[in-house]
N, C-alpha and C. Protein backbone atom coordinates (compact mmCIF):
# COMPACT_ATOMS: atom_id res chain seq x y z
N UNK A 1 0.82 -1.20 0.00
CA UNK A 1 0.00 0.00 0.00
C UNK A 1 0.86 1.26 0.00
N UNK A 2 2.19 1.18 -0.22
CA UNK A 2 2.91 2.11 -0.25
C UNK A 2 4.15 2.05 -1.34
N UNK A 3 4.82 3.54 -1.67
CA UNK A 3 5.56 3.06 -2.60
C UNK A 3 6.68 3.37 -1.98
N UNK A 4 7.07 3.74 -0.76
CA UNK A 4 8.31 4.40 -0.65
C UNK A 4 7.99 4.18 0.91
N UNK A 5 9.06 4.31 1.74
CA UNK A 5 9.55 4.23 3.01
C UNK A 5 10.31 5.00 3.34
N UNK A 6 10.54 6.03 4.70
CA UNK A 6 12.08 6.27 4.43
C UNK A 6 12.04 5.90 6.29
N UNK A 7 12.76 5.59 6.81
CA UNK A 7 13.24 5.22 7.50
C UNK A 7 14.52 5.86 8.42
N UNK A 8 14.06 6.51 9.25
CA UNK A 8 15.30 7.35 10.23
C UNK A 8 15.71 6.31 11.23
N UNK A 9 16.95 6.28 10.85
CA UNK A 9 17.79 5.63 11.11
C UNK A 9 18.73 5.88 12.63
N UNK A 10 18.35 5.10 13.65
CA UNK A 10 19.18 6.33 14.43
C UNK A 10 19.63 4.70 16.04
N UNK A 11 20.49 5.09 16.56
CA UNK A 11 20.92 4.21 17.82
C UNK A 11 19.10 3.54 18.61
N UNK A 12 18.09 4.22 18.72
CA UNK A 12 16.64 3.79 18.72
C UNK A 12 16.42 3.42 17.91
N UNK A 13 16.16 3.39 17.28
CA UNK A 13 15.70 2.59 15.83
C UNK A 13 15.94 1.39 15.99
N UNK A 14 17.69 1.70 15.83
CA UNK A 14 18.29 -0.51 15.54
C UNK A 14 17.63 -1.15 16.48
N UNK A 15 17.00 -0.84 17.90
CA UNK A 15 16.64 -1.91 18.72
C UNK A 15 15.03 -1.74 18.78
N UNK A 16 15.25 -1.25 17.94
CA UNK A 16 13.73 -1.60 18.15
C UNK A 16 12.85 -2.72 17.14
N UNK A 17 12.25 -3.56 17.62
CA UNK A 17 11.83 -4.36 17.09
C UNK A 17 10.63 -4.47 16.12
N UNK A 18 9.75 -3.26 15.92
CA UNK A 18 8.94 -2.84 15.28
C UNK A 18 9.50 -2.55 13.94
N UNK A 19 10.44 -1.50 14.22
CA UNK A 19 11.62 -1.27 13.00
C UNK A 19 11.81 -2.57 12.00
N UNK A 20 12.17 -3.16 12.93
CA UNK A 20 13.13 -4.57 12.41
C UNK A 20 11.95 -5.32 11.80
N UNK A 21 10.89 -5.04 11.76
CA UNK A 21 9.24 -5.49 11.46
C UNK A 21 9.45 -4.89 10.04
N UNK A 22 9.58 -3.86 9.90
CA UNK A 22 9.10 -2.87 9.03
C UNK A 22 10.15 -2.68 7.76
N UNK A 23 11.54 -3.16 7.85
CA UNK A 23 12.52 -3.35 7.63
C UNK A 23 12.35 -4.33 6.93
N UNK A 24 11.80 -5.61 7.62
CA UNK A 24 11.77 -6.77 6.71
C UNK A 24 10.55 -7.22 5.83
N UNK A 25 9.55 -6.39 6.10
CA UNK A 25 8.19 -6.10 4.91
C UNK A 25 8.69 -5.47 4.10
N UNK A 26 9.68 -4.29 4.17
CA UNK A 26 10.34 -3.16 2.84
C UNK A 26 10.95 -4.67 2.00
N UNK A 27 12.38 -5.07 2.35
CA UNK A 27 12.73 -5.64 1.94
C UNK A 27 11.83 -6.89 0.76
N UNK A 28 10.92 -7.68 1.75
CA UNK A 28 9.92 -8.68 1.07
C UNK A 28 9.61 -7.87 -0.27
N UNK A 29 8.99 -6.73 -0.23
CA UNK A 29 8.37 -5.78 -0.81
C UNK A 29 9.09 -5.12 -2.20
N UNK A 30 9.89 -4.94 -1.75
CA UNK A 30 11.29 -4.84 -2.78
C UNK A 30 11.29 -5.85 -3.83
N UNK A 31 11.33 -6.86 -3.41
CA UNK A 31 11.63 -8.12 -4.16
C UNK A 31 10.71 -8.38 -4.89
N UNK A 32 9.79 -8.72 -4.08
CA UNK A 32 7.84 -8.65 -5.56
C UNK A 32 8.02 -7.68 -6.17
N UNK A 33 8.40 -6.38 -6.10
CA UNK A 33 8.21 -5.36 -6.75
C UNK A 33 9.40 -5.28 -7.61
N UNK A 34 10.51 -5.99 -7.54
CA UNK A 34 11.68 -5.83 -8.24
C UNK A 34 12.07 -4.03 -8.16
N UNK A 35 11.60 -3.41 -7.48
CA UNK A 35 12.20 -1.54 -7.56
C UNK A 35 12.33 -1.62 -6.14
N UNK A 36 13.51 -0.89 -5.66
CA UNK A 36 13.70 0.34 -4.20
C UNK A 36 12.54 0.86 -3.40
N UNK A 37 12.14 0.66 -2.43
CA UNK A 37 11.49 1.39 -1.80
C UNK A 37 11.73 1.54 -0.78
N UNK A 38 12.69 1.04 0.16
CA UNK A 38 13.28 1.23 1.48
C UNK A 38 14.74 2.41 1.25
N UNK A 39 14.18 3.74 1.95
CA UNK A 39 15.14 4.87 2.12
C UNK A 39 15.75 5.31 3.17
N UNK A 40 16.62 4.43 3.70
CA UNK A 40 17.35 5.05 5.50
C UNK A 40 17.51 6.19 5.21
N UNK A 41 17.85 7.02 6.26
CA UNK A 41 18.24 7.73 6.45
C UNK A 41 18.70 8.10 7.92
N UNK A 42 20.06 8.51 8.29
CA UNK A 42 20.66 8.60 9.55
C UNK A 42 21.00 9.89 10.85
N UNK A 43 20.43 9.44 11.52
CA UNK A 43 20.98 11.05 13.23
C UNK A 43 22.31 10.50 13.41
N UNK A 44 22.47 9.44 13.51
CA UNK A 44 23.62 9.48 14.29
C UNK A 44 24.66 8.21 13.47
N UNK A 45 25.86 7.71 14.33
CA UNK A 45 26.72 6.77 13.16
C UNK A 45 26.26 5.10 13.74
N UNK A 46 24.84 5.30 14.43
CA UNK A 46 25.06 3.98 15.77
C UNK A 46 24.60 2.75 13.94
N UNK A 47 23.98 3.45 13.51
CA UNK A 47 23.76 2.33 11.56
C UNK A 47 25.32 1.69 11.24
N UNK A 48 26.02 2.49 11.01
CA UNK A 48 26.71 2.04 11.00
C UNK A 48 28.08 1.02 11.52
N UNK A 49 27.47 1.32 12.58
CA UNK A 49 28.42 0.50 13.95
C UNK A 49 27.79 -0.70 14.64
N UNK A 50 26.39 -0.83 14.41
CA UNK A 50 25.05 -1.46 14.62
C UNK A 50 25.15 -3.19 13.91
N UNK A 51 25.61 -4.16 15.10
CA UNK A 51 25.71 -5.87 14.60
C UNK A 51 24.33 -6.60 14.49
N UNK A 52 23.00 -5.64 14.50
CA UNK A 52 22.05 -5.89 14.65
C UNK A 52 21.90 -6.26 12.92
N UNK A 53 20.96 -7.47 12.63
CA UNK A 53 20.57 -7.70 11.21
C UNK A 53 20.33 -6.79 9.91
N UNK A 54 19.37 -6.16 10.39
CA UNK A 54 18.93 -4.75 9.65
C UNK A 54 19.38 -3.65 9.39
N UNK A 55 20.38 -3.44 10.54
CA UNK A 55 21.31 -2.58 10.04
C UNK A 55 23.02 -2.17 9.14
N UNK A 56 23.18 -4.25 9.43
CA UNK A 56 23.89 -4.95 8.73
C UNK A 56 23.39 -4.55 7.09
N UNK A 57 22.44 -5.08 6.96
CA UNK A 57 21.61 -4.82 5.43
C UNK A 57 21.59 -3.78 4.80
N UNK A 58 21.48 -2.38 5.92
CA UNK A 58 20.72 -1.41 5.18
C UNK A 58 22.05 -0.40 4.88
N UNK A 59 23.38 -0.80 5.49
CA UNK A 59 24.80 -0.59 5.49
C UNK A 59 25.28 0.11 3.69
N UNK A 60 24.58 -1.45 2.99
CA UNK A 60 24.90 -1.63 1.57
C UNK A 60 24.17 -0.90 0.96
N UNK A 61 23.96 -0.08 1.05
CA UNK A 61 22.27 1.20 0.74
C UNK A 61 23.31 2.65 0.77
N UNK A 62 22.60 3.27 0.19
CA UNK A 62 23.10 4.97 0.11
C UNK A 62 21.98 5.64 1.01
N UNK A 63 22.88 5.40 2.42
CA UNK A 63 21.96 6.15 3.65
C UNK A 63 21.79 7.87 3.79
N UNK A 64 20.95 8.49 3.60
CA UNK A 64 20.69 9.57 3.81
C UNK A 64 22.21 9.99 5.35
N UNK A 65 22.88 10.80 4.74
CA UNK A 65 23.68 11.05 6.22
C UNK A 65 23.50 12.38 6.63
N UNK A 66 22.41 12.41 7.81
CA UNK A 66 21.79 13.83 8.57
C UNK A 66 22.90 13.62 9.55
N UNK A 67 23.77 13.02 10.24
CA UNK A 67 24.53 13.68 11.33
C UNK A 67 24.86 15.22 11.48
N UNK A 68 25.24 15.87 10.35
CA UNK A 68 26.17 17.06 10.64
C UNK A 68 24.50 18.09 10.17
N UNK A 69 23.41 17.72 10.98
CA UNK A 69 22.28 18.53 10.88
C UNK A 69 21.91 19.88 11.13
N UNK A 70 23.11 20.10 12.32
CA UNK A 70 23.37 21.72 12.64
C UNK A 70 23.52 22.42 11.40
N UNK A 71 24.58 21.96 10.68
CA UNK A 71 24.87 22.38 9.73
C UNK A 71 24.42 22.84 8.32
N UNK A 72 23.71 24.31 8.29
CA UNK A 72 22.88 24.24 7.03
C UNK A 72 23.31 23.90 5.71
N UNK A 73 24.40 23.97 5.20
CA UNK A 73 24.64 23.74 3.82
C UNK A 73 24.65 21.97 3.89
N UNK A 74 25.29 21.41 5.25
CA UNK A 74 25.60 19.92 4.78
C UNK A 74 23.75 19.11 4.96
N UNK A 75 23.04 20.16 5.85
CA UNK A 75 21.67 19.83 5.96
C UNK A 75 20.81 19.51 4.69
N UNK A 76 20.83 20.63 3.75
CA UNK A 76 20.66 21.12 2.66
C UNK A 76 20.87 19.90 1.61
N UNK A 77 22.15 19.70 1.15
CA UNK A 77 23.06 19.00 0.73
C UNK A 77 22.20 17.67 0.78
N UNK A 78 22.32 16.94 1.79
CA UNK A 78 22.24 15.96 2.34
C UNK A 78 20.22 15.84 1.54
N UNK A 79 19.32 16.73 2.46
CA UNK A 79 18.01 16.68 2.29
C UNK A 79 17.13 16.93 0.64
N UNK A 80 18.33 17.37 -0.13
CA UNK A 80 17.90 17.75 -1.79
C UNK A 80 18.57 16.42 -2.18
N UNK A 81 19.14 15.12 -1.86
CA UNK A 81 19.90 13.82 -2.61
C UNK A 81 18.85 13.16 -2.03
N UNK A 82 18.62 13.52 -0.96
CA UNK A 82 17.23 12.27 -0.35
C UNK A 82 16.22 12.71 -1.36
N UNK A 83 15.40 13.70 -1.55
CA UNK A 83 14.28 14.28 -2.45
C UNK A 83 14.47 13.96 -3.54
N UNK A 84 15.82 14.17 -3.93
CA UNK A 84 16.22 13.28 -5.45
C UNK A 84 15.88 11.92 -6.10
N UNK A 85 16.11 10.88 -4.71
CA UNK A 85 16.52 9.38 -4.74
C UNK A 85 15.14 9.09 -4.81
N UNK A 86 13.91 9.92 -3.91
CA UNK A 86 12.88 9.73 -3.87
C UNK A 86 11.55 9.77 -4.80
N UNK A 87 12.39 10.31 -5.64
CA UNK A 87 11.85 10.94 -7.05
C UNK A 87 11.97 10.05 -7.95
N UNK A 88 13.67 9.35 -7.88
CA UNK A 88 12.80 8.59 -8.89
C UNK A 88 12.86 7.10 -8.90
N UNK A 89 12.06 6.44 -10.01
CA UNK A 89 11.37 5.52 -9.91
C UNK A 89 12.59 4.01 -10.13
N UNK A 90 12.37 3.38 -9.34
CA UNK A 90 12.99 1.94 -9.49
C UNK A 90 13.88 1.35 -8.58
């Protein structure tokens, strides 16, 4: 019922088990659909440091990187490649 996901990515997240729910319907979902629809995106680096399954997975993905969020240009930067990726189709 959806075409797109995006998924904030953050040290809460990985443990949470709802996530890890939601994570693995994208994925299923993906696959029938043969196109992308799961879009991380990250607060902090715990994705990447994270031995949890899902975040293992979502590693190999072009994660939205919001860490340096203070920061308006890298904010910017960062939030017009997500809007991009989201745009288009496959």
């Amino acid at each position: 019922m959806r075409d797109k996901v995006v998924l904030i990515f953050s040290k809460n997240a990985i443990t949470s088990d709802w996530v890890e729910d939601e994570v693995s319907t994208a994925f299923e979902e993906e696959r029938r659909r043969t196109q992308s629809m799961l879009f991380p995106i990250r607060l902090d680096d715990a994705a990447m440091e994270a031995g949890e399954a899902c975040a293992s997975k979502l590693r190999f993905r072009n994660i939205g990187d919001f860490t340096r969020w203070k920061d308006h240009e890298a904010y910017k930067e960062t939030f017009d490649r997500v809007l991009r990726d989201l745009e288009v189709e496959g």
